[in-house]
N, C-alpha and C. Protein backbone atom coordinates (compact mmCIF):
# COMPACT_ATOMS: atom_id res chain seq x y z
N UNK A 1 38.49 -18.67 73.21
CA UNK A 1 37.99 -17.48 72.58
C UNK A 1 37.23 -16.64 73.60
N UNK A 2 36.45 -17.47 74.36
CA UNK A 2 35.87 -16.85 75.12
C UNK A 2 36.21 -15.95 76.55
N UNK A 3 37.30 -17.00 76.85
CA UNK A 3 38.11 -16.11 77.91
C UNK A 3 39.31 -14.91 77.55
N UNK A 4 39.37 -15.32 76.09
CA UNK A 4 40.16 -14.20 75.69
C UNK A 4 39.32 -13.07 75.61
N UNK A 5 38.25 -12.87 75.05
CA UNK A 5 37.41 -11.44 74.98
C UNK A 5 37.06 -11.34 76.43
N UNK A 6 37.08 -12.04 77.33
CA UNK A 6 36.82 -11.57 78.91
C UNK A 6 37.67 -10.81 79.46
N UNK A 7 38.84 -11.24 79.13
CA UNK A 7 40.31 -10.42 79.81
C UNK A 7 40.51 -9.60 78.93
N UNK A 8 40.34 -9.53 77.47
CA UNK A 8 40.89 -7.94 76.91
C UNK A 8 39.88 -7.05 77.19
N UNK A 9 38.32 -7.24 77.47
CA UNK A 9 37.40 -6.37 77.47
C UNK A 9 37.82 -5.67 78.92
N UNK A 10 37.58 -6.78 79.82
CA UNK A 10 37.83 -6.08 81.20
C UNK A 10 39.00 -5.43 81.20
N UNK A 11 40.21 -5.76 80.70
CA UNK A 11 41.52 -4.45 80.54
C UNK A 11 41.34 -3.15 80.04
N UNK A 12 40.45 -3.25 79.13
CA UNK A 12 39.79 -2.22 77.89
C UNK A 12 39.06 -0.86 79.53
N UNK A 13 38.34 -1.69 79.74
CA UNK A 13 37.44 -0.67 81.11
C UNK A 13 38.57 -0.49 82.25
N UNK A 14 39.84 -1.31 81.84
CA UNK A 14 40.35 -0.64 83.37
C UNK A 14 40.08 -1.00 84.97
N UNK A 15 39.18 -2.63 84.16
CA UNK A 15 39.24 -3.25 85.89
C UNK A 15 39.57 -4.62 85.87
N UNK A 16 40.04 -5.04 86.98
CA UNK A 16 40.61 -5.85 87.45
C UNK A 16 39.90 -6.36 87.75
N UNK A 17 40.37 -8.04 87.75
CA UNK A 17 39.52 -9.31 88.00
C UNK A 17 38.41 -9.40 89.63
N UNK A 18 39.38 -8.92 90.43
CA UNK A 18 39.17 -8.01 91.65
C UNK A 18 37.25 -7.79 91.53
N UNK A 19 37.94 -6.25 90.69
CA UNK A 19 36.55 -5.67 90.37
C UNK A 19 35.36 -6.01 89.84
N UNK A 20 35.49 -6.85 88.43
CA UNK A 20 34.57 -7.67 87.87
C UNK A 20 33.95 -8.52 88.55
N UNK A 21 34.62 -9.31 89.41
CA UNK A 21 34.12 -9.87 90.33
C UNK A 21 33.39 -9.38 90.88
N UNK A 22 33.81 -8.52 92.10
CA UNK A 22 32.68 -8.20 92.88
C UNK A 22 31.34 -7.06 92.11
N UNK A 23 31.34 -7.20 91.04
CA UNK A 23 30.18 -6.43 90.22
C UNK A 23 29.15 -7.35 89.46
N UNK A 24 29.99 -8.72 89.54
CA UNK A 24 29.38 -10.10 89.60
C UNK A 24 28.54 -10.72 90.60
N UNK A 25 29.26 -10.43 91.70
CA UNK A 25 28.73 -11.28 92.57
C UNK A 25 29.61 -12.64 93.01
N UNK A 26 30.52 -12.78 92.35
CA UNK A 26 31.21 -13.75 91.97
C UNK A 26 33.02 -13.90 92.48
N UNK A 27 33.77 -14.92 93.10
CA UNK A 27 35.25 -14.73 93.65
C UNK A 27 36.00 -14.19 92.44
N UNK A 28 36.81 -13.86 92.90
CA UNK A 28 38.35 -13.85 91.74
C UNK A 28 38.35 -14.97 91.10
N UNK A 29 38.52 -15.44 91.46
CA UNK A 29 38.92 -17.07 91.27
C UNK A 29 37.85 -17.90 89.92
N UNK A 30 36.81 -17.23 89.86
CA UNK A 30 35.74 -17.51 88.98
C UNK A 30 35.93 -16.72 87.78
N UNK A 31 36.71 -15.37 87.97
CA UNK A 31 37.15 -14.71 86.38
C UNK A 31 38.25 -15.22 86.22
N UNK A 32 39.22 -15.56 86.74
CA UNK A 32 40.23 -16.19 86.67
C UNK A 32 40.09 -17.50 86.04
N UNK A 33 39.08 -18.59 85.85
CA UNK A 33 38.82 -19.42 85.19
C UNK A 33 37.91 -19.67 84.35
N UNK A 34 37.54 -18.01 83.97
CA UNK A 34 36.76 -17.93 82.96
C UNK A 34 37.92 -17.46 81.81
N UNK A 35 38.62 -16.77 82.42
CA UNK A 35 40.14 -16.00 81.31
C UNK A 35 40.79 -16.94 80.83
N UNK A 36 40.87 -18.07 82.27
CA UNK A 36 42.06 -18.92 81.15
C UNK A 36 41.15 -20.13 80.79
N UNK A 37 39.89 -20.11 80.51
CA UNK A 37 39.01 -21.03 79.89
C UNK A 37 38.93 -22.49 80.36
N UNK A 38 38.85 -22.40 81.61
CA UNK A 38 38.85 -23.41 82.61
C UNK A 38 37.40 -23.71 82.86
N UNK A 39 36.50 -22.80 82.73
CA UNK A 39 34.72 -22.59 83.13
C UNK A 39 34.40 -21.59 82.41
N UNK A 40 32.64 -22.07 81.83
CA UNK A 40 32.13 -21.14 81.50
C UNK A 40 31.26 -20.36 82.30
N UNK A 41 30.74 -19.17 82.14
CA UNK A 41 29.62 -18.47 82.76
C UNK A 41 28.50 -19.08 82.73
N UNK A 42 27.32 -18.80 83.60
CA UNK A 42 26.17 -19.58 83.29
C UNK A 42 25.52 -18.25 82.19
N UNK A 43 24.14 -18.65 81.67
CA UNK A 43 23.79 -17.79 80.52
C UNK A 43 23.27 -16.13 81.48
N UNK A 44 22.63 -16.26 82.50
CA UNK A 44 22.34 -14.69 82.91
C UNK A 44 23.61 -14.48 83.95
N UNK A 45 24.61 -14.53 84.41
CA UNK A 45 25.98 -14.19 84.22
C UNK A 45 26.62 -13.54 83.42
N UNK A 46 26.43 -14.52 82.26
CA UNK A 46 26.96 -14.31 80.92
C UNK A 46 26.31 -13.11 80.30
N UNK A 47 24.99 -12.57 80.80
CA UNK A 47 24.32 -11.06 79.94
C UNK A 47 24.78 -9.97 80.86
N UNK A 48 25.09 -10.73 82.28
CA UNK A 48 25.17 -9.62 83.04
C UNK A 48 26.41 -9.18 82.91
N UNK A 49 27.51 -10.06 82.37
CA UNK A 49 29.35 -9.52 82.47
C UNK A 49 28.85 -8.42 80.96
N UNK A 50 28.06 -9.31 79.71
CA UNK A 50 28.10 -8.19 78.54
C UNK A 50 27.53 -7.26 79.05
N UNK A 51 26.92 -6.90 79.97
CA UNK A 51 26.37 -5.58 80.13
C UNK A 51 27.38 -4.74 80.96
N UNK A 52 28.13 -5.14 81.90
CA UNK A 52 29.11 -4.68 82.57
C UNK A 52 30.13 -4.26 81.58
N UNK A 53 30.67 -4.96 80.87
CA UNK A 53 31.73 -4.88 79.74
C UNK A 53 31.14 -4.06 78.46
N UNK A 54 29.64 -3.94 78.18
CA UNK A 54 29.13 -2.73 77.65
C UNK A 54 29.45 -3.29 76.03
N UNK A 55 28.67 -4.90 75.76
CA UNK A 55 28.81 -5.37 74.85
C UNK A 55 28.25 -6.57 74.69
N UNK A 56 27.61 -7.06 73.16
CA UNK A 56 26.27 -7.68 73.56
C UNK A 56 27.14 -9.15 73.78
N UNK A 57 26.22 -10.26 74.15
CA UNK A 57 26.73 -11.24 74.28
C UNK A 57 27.32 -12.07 72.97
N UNK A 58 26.83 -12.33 71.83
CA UNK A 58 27.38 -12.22 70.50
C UNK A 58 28.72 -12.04 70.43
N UNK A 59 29.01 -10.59 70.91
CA UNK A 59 30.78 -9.58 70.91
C UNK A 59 31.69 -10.49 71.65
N UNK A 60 30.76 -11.03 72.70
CA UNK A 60 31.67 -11.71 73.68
C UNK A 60 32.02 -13.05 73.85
N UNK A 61 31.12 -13.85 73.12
CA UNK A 61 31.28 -14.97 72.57
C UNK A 61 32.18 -15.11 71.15
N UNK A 62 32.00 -13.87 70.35
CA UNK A 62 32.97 -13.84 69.49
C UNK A 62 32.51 -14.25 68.26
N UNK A 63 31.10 -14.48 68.06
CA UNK A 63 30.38 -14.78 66.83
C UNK A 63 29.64 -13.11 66.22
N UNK A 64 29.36 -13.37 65.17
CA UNK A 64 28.78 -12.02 64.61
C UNK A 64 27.33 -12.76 64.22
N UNK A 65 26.32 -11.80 64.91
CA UNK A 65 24.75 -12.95 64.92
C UNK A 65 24.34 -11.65 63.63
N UNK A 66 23.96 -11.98 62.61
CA UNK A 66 23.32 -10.79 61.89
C UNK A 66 21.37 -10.60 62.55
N UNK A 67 20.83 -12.17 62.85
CA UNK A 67 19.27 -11.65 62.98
C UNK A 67 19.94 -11.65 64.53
N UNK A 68 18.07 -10.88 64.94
CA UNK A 68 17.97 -10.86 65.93
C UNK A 68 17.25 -12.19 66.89
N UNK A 69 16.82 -12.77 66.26
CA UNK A 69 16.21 -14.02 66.39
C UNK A 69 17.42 -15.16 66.37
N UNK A 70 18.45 -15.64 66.47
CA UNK A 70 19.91 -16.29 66.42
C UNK A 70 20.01 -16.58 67.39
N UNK A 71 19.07 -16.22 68.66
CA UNK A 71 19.53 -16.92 70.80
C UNK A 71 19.82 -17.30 70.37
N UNK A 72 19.18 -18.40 69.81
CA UNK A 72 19.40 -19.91 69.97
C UNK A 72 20.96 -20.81 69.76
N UNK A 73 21.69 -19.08 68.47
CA UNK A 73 23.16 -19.96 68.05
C UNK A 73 24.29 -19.30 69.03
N UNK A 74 23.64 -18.36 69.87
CA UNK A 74 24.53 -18.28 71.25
C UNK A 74 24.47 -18.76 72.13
N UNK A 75 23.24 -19.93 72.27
CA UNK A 75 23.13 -20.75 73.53
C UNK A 75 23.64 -22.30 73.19
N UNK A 76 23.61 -22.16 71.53
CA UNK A 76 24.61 -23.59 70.83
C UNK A 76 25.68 -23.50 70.79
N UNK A 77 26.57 -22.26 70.96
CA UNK A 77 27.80 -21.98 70.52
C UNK A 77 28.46 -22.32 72.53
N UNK A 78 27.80 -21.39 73.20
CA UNK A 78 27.90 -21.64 74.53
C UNK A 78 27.89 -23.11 74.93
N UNK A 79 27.01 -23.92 74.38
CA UNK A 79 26.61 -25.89 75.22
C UNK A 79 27.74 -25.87 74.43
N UNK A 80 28.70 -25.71 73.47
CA UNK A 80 29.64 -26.30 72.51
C UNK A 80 30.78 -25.97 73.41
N UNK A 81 30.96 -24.42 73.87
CA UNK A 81 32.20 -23.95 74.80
C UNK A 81 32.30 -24.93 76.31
N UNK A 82 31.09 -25.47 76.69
CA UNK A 82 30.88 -25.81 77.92
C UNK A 82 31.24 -27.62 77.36
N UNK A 83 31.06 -27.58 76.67
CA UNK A 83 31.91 -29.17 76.35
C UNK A 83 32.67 -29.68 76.16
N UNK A 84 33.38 -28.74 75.60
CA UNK A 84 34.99 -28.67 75.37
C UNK A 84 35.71 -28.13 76.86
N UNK A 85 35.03 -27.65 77.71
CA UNK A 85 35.64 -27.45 79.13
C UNK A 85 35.30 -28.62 79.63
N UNK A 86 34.24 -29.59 79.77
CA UNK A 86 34.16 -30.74 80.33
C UNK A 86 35.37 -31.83 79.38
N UNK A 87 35.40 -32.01 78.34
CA UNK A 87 36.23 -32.67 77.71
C UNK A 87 37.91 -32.67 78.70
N UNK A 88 37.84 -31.42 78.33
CA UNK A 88 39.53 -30.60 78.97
C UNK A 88 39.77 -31.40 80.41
N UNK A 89 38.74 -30.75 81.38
CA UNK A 89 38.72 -31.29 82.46
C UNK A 89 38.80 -32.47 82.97
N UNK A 90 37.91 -33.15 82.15
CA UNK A 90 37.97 -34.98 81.83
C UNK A 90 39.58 -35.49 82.20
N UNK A 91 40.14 -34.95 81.15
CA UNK A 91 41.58 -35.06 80.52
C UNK A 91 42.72 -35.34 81.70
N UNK A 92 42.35 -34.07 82.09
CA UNK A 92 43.24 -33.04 83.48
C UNK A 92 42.67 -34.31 84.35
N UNK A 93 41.73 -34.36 85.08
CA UNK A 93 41.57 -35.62 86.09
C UNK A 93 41.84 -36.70 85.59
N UNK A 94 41.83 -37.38 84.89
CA UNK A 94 42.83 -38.40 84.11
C UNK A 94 44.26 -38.64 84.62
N UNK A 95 44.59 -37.69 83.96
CA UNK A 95 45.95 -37.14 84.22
C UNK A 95 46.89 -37.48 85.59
N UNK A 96 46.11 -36.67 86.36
CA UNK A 96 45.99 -36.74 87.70
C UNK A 96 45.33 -38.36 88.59
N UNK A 97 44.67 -38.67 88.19
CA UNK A 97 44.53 -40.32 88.66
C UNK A 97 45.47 -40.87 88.28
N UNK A 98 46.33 -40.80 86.99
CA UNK A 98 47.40 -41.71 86.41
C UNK A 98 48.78 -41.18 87.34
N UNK A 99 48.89 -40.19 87.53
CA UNK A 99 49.78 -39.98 88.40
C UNK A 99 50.03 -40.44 90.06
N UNK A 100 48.53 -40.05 90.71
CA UNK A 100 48.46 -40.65 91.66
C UNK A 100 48.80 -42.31 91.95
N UNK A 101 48.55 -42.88 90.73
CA UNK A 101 48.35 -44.41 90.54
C UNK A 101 49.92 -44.46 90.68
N UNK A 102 50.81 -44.14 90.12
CA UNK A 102 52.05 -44.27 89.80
C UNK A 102 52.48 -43.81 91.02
N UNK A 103 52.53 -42.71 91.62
CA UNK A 103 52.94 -42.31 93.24
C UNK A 103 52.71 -43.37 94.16
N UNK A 104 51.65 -43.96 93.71
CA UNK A 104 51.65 -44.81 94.68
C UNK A 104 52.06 -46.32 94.53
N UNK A 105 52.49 -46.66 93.68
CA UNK A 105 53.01 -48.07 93.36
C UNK A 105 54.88 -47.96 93.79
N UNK A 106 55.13 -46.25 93.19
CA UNK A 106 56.17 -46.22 93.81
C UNK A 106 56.46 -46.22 95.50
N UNK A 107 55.47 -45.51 96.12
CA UNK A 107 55.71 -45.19 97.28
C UNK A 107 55.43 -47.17 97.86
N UNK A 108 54.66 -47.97 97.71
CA UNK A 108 54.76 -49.13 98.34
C UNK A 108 55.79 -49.65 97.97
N UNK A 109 56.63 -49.83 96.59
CA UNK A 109 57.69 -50.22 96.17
C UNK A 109 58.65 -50.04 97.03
N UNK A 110 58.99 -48.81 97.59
CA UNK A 110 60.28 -48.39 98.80
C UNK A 110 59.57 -49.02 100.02
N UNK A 111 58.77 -49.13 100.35
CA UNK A 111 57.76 -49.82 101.50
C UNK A 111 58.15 -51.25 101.44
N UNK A 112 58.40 -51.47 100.72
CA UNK A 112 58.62 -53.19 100.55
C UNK A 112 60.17 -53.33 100.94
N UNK A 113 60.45 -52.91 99.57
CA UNK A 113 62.58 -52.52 100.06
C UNK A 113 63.11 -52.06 101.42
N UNK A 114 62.44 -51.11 101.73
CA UNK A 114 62.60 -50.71 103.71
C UNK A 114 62.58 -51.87 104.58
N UNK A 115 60.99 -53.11 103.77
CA UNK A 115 60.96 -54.16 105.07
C UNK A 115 61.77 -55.26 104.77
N UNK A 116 62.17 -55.43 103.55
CA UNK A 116 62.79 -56.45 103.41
C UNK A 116 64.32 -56.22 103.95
N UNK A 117 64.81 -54.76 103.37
CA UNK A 117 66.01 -54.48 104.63
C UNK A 117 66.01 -54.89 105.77
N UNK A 118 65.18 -54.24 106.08
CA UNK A 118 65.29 -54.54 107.89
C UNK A 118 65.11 -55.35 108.38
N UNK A 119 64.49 -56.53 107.29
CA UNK A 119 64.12 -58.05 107.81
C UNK A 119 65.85 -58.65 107.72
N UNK A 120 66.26 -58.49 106.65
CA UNK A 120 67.99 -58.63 106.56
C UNK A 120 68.72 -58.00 107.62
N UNK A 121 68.45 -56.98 107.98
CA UNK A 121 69.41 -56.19 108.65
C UNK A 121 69.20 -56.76 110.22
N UNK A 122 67.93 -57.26 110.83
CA UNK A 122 67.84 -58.00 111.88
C UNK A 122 68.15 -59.41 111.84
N UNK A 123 68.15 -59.97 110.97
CA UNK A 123 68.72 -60.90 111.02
C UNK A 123 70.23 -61.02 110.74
N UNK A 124 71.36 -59.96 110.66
CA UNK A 124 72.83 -59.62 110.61
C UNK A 124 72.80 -59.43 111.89
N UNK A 125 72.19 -58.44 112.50
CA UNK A 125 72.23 -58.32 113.52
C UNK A 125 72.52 -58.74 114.81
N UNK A 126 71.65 -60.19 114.37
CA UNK A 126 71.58 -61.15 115.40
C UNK A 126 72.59 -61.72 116.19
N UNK A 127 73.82 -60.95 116.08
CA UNK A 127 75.18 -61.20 116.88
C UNK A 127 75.51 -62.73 115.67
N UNK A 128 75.23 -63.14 114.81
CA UNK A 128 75.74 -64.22 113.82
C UNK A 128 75.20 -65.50 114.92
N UNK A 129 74.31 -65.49 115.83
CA UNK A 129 73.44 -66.75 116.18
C UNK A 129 72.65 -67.32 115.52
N UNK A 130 72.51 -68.50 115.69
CA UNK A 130 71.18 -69.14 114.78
C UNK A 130 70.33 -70.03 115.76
N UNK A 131 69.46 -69.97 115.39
CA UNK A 131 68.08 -70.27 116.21
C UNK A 131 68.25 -71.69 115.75
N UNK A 132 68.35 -72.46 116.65
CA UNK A 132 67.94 -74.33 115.69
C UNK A 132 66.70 -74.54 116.73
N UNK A 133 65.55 -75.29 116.41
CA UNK A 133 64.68 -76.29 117.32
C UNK A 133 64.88 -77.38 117.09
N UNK A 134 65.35 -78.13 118.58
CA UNK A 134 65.26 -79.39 118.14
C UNK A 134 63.92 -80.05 119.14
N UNK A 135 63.15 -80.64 118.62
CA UNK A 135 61.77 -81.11 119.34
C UNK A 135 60.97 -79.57 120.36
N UNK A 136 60.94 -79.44 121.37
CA UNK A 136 60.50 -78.61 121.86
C UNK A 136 61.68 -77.65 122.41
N UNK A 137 62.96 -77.79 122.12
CA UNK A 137 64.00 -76.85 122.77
C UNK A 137 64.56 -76.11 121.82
N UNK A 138 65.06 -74.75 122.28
CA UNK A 138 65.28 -74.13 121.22
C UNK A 138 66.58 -74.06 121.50
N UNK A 139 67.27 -74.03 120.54
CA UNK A 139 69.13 -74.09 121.19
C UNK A 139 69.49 -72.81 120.26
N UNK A 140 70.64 -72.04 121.13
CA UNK A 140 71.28 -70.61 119.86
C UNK A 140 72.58 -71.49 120.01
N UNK A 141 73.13 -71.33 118.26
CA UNK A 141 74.56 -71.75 118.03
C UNK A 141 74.78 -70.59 117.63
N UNK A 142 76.50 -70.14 118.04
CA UNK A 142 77.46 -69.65 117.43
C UNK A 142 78.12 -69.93 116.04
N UNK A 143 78.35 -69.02 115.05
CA UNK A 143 78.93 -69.69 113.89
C UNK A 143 80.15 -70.28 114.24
């Protein structure tokens, strides 16, 4: 919700993530994961984009506060947005460890098959000799 009123407002004024940014203080890269609700703003961020965007913080959070006395259910509604991005994120690195885990069981898997080839393949190799010891001498037979 929240990154949706970020990106239609800033379209609304006609600037680009670009711009918001640097009127922030802040990379691209930081409206960019505020739009697609990847991160939230911190709270004086968050007064300073409604003031840039020329709308109270309420508008932009997307709640309708009737008192004026209500901070408090835009700074509850906000710890609520910011938990559900830690949740998300949680998820996503999850995700990503389970994959890594699996990349890598495969990648030793062919690691194994490579040596055990080549442990076969040197021993074909071996012109079809065989190594016998008998006491301290080592004798090569021909098949």
């Amino acid at each position: 919700m929240l990154g949706e009123n970020i990106k239609a407002l800033r379209r609304q004024k006609g600037l680009s993530q670009e711009e918001l940014a640097a009127r922030l203080h802040v990379v691209r890269q930081t409206i960019s994961k505020w739009e697609k609700d990847l991160s939230v703003p911190d709270a004086d961020t968050l007064i300073r984009l409604a003031e840039i965007l020329e709308v109270s913080v309420s508008e932009l959070l997307g709640a309708k506060i009737e008192s004026e006395g209500a901070a408090g259910d835009v700074a509850e509604q906000l710890s609520r947005i910011a938990e559900q991005m830690a949740v998300k994120n949680r998820r996503a690195r999850r995700i990503w460890r389970i994959a890594a885990v699996i990349l890598a069981v495969v990648v030793l898997f062919n690691l194994l098959l490579l040596l055990l080839s080549f442990t076969a393949y040197r021993q074909f190799s071996d012109g079809g000799q065989h190594v016998v010891e008998a006491g301290s001498e080592v004798i090569l037979k021909s098949p």
